[in-house]
PDB file of N, CA and C in Angstrom:
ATOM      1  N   UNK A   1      79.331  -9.808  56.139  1.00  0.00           N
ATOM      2  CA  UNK A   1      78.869  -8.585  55.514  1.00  0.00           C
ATOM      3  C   UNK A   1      80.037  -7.712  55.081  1.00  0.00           C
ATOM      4  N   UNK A   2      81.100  -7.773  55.975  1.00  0.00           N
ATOM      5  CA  UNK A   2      82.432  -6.586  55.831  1.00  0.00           C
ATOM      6  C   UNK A   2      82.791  -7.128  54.242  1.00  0.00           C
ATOM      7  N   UNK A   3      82.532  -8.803  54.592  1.00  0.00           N
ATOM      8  CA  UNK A   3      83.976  -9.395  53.352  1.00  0.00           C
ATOM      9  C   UNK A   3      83.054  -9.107  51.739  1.00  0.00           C
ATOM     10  N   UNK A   4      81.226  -9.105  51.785  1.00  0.00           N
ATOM     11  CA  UNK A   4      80.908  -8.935  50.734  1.00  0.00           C
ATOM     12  C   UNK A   4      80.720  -7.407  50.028  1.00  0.00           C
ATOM     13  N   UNK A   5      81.347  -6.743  51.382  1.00  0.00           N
ATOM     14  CA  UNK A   5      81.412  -5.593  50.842  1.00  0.00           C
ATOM     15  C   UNK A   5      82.708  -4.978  50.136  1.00  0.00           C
ATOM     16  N   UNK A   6      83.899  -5.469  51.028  1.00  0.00           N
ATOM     17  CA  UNK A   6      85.101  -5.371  50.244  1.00  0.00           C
ATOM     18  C   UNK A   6      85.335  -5.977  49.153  1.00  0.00           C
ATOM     19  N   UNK A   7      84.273  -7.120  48.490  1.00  0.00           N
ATOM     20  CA  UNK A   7      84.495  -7.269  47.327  1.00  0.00           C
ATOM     21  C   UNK A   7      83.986  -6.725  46.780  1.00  0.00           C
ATOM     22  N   UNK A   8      82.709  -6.203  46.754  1.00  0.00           N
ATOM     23  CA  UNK A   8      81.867  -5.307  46.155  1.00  0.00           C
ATOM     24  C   UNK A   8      82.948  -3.723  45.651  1.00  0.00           C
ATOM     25  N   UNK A   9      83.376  -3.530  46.952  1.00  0.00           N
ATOM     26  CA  UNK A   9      84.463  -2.220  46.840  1.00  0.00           C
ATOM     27  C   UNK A   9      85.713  -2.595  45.369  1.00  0.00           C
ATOM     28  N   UNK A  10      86.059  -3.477  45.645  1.00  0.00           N
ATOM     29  CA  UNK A  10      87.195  -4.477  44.714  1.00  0.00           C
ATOM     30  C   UNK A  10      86.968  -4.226  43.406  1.00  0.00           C
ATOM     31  N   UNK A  11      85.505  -4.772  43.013  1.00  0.00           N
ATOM     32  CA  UNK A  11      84.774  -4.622  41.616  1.00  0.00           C
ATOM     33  C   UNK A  11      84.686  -3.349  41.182  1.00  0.00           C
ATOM     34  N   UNK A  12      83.798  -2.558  42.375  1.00  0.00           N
ATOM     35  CA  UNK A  12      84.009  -1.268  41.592  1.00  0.00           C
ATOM     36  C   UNK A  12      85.039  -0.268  41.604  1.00  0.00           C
ATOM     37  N   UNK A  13      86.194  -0.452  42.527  1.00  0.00           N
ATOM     38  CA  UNK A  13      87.528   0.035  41.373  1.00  0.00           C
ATOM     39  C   UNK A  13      87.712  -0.340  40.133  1.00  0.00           C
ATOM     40  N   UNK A  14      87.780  -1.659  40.151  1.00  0.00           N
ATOM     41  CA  UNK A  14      88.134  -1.852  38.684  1.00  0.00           C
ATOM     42  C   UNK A  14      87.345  -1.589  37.485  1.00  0.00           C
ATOM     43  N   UNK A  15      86.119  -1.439  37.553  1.00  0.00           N
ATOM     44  CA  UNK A  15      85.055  -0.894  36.911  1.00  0.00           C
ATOM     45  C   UNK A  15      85.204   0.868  37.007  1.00  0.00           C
ATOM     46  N   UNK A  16      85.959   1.224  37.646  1.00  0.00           N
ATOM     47  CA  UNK A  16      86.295   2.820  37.731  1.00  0.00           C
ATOM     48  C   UNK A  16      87.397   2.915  36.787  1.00  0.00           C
ATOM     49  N   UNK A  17      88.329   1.821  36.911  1.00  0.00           N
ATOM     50  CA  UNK A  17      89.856   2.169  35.837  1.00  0.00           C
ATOM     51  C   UNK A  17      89.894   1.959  34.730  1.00  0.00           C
ATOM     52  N   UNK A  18      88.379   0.844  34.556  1.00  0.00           N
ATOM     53  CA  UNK A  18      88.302   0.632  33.160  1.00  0.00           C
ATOM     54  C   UNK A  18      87.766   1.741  32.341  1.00  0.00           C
ATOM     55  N   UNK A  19      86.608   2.288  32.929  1.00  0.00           N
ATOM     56  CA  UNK A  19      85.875   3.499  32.501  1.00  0.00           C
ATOM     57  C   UNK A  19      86.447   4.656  31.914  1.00  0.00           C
ATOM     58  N   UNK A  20      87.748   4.500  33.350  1.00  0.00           N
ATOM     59  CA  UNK A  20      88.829   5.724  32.933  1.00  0.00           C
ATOM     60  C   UNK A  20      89.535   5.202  31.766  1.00  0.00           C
ATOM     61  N   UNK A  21      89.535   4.255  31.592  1.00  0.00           N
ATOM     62  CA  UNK A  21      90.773   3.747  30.625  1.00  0.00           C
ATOM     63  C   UNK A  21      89.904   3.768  28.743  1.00  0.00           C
ATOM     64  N   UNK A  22      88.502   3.533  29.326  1.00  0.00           N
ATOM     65  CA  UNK A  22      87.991   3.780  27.631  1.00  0.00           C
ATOM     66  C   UNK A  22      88.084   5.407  27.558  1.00  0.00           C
ATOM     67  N   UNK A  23      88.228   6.516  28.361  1.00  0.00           N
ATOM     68  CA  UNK A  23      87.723   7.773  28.040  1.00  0.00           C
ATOM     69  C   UNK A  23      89.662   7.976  27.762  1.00  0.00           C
ATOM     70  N   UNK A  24      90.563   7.378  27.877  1.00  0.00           N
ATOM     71  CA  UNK A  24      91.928   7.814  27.212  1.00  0.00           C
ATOM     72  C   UNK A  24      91.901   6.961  25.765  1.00  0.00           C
ATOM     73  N   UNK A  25      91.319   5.544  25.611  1.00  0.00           N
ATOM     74  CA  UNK A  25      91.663   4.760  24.534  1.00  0.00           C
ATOM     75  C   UNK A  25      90.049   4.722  23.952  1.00  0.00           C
ATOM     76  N   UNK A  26      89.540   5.890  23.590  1.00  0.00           N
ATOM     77  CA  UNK A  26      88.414   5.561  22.672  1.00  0.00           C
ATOM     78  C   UNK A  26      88.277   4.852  21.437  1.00  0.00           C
ATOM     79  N   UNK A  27      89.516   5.046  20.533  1.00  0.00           N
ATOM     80  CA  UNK A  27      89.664   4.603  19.903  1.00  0.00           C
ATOM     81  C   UNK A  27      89.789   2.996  19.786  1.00  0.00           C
ATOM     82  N   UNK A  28      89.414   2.550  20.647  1.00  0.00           N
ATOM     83  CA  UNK A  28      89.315   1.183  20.853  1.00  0.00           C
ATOM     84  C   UNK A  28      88.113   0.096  20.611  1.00  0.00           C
ATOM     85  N   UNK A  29      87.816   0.795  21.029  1.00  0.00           N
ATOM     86  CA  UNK A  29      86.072   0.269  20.917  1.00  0.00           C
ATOM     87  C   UNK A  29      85.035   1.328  20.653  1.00  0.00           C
ATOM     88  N   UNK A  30      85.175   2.023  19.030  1.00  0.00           N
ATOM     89  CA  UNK A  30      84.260   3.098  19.046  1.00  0.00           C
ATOM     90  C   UNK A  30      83.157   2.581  18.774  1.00  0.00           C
ATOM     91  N   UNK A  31      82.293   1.232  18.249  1.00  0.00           N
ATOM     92  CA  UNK A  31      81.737   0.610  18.292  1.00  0.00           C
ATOM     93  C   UNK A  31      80.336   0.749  19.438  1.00  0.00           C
ATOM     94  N   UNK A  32      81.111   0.974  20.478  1.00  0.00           N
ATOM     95  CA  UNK A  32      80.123   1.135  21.918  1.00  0.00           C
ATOM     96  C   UNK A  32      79.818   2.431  21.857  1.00  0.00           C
ATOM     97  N   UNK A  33      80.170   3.325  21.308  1.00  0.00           N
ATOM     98  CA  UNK A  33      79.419   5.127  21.475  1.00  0.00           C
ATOM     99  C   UNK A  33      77.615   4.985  20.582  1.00  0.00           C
ATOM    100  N   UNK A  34      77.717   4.319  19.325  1.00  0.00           N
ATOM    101  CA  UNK A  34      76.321   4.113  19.089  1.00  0.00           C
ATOM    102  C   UNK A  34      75.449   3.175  19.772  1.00  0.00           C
ATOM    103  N   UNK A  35      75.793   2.190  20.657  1.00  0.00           N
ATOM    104  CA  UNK A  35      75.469   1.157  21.076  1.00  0.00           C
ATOM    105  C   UNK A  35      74.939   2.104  22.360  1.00  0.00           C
ATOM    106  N   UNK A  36      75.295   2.616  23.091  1.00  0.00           N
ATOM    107  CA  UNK A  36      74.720   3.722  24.616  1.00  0.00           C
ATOM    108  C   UNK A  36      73.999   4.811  23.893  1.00  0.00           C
ATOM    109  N   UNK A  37      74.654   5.161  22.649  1.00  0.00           N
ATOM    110  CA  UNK A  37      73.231   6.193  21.968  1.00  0.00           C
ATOM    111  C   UNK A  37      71.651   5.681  21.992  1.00  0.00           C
ATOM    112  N   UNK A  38      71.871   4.138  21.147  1.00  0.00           N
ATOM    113  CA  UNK A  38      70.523   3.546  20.752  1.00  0.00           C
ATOM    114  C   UNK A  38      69.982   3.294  22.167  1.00  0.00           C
ATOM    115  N   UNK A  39      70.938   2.982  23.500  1.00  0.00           N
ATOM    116  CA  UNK A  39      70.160   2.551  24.708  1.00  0.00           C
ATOM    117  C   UNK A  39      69.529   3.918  25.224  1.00  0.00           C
ATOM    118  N   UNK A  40      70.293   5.148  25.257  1.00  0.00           N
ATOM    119  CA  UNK A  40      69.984   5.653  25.771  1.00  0.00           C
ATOM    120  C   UNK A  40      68.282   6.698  24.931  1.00  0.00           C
ATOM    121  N   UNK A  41      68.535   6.336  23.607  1.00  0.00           N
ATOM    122  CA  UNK A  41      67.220   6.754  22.950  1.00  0.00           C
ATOM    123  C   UNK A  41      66.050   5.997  23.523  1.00  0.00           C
ATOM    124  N   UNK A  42      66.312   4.862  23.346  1.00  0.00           N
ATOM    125  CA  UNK A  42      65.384   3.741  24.332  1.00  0.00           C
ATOM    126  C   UNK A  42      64.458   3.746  25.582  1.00  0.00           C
ATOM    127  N   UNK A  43      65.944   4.231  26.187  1.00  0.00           N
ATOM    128  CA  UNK A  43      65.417   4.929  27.514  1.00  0.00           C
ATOM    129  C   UNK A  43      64.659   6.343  27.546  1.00  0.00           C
ATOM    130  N   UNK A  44      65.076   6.995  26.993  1.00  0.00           N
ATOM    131  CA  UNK A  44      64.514   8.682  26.473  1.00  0.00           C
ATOM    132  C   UNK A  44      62.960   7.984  26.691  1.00  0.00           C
ATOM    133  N   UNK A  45      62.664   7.445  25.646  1.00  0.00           N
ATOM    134  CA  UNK A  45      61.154   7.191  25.013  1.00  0.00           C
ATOM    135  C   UNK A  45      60.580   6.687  25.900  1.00  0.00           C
ATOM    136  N   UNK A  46      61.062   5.500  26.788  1.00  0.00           N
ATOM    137  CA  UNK A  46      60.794   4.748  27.769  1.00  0.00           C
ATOM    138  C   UNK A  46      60.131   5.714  28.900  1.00  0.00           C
ATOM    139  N   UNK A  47      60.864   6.837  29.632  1.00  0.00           N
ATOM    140  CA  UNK A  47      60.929   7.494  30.374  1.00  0.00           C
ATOM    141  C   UNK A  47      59.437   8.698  29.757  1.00  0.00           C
ATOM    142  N   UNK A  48      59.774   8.548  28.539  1.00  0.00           N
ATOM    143  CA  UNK A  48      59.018   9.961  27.934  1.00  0.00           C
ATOM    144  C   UNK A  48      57.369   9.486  28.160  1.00  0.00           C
ATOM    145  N   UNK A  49      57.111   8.175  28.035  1.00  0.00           N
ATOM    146  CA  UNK A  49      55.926   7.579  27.963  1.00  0.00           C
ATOM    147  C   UNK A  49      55.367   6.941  29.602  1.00  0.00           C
ATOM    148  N   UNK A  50      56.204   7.144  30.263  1.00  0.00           N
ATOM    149  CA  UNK A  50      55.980   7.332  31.706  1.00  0.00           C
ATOM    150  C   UNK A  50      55.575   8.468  32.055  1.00  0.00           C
ATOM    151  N   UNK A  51      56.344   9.859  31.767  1.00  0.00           N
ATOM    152  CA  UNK A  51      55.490  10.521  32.407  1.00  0.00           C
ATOM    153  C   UNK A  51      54.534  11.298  31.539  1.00  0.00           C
ATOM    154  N   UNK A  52      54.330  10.450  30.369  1.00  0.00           N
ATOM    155  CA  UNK A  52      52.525  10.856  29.429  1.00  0.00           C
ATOM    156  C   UNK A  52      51.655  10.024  30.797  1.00  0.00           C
ATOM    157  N   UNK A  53      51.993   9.110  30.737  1.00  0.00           N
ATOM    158  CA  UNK A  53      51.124   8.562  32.084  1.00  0.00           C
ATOM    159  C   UNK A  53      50.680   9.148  33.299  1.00  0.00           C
ATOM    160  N   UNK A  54      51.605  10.032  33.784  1.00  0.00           N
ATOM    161  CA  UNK A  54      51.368  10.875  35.070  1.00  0.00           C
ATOM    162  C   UNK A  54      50.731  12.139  34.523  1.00  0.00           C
ATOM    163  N   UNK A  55      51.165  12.831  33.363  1.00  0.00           N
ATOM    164  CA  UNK A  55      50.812  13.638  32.774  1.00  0.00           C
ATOM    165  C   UNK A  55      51.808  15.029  33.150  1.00  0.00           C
ATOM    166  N   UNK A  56      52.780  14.416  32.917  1.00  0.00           N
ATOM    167  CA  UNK A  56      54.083  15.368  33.514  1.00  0.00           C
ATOM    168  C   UNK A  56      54.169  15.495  32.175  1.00  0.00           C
ATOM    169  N   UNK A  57      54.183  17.115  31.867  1.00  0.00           N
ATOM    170  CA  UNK A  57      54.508  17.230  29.974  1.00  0.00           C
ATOM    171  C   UNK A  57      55.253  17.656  29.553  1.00  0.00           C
ATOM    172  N   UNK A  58      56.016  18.655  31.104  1.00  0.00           N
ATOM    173  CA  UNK A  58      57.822  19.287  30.922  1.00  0.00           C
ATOM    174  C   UNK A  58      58.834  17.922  30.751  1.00  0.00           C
ATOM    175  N   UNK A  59      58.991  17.498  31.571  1.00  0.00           N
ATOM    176  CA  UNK A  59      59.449  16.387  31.835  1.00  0.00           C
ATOM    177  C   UNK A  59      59.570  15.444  30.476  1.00  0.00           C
ATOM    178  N   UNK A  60      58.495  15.164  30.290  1.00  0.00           N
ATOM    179  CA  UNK A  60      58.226  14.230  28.916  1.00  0.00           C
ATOM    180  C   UNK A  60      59.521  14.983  27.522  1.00  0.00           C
ATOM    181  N   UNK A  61      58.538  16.234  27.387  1.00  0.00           N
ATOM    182  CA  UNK A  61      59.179  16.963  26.385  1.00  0.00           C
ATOM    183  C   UNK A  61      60.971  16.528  26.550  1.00  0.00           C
ATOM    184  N   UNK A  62      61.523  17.124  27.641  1.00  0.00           N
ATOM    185  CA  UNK A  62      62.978  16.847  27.816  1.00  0.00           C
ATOM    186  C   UNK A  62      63.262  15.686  27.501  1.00  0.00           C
ATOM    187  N   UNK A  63      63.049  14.638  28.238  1.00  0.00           N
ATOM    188  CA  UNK A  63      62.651  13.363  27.356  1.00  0.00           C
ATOM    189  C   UNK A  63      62.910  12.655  26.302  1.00  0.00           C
ATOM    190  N   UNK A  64      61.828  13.158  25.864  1.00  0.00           N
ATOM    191  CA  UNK A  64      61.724  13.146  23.630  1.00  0.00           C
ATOM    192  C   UNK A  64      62.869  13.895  23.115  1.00  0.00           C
ATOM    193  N   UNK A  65      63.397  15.130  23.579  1.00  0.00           N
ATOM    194  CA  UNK A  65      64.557  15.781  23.109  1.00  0.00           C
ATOM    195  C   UNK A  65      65.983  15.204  23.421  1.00  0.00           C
ATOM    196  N   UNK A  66      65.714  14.473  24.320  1.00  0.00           N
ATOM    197  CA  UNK A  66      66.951  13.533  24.833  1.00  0.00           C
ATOM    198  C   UNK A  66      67.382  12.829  24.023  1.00  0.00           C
ATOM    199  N   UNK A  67      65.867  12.027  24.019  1.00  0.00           N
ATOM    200  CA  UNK A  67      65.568  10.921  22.993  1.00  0.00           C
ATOM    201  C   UNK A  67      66.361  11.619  21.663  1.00  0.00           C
ATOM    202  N   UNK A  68      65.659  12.271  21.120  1.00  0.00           N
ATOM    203  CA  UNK A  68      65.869  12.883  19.586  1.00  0.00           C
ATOM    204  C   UNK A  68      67.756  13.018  19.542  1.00  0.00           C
ATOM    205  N   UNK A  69      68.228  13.493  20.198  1.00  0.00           N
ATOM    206  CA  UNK A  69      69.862  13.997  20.216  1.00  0.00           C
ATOM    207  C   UNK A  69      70.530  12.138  20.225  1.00  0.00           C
ATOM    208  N   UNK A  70      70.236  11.893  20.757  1.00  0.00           N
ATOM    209  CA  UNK A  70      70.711   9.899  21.040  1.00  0.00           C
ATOM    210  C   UNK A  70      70.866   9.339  20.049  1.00  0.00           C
ATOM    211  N   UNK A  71      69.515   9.533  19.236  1.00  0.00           N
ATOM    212  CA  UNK A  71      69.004   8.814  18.203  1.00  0.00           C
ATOM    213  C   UNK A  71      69.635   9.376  16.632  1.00  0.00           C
ATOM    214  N   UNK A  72      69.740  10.506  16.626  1.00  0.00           N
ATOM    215  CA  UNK A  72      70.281  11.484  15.686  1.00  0.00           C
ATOM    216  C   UNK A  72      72.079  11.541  16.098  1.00  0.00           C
ATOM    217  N   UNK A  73      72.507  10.880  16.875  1.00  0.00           N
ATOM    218  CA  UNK A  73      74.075  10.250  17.420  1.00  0.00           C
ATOM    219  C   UNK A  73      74.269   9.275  16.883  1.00  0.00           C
ATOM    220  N   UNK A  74      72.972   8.401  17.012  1.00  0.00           N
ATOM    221  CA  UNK A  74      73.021   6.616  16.728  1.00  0.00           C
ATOM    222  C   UNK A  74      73.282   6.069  15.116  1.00  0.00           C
ATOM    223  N   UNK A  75      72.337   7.431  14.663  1.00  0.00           N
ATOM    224  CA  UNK A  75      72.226   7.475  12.862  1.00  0.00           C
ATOM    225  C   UNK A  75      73.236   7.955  12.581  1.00  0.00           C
ATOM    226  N   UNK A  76      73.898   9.223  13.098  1.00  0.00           N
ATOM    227  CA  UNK A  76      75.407   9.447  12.436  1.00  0.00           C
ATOM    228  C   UNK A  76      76.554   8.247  12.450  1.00  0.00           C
ATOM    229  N   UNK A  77      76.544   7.727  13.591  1.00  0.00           N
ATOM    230  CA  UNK A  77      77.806   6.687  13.540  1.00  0.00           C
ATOM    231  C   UNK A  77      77.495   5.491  13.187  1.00  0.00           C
ATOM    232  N   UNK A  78      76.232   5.218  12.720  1.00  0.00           N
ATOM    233  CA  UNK A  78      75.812   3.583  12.284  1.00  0.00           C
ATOM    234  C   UNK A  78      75.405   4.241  10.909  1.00  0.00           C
ATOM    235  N   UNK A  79      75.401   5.108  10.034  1.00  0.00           N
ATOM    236  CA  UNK A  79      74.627   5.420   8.688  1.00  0.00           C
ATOM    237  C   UNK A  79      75.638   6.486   8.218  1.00  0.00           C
ATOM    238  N   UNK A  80      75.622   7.417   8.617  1.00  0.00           N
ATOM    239  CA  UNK A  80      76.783   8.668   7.986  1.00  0.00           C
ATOM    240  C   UNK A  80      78.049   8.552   7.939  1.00  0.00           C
ATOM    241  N   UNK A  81      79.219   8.057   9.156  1.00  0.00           N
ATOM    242  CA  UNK A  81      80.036   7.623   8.691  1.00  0.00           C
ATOM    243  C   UNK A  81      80.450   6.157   9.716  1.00  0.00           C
ATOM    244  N   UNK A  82      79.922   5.213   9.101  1.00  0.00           N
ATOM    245  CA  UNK A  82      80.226   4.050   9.408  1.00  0.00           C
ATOM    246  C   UNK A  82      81.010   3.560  10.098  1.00  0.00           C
ATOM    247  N   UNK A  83      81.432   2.845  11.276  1.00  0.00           N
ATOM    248  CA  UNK A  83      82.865   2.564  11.565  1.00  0.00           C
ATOM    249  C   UNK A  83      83.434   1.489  11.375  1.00  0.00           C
TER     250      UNK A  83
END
């Protein structure tokens, strides 16, 4: 258990330096900023239509507005100015 945890620990440093390392070299892969927009619109809607289900309608709303800002991110850098 110790040893699958110290690898576990292992991975996610390096998954910490990389993270750090795209937020100094964005310019690297700007490619991936619309790519977490479109997921995260995805998710917005996903989430938004869950709680139409419960009938949570604050919640939802935030949601859809999430959604809307993601999606209106996704269209600027895949349609307005291209990369």
């Amino acid at each position: 258990m110790n040893v699958l945890l110290g690898i576990l620990q292992g991975l996610l440093g390096v998954l910490y330096l990389v993270g750090g390392g795209m937020k100094v070299f964005m310019w690297t892969f700007p490619i991936l900023t619309p790519i977490a927009a479109i997921g995260l619109a995805v998710e917005g809607v996903l989430f938004a239509g869950l709680h139409y289900k419960y009938a949570e309608r604050s919640p939802m709303m935030f949601s859809l507005v999430l959604a809307a800002l993601a999606a209106f991110v996704a269209y600027g850098r895949f349609v307005l100015t291209p990369l």
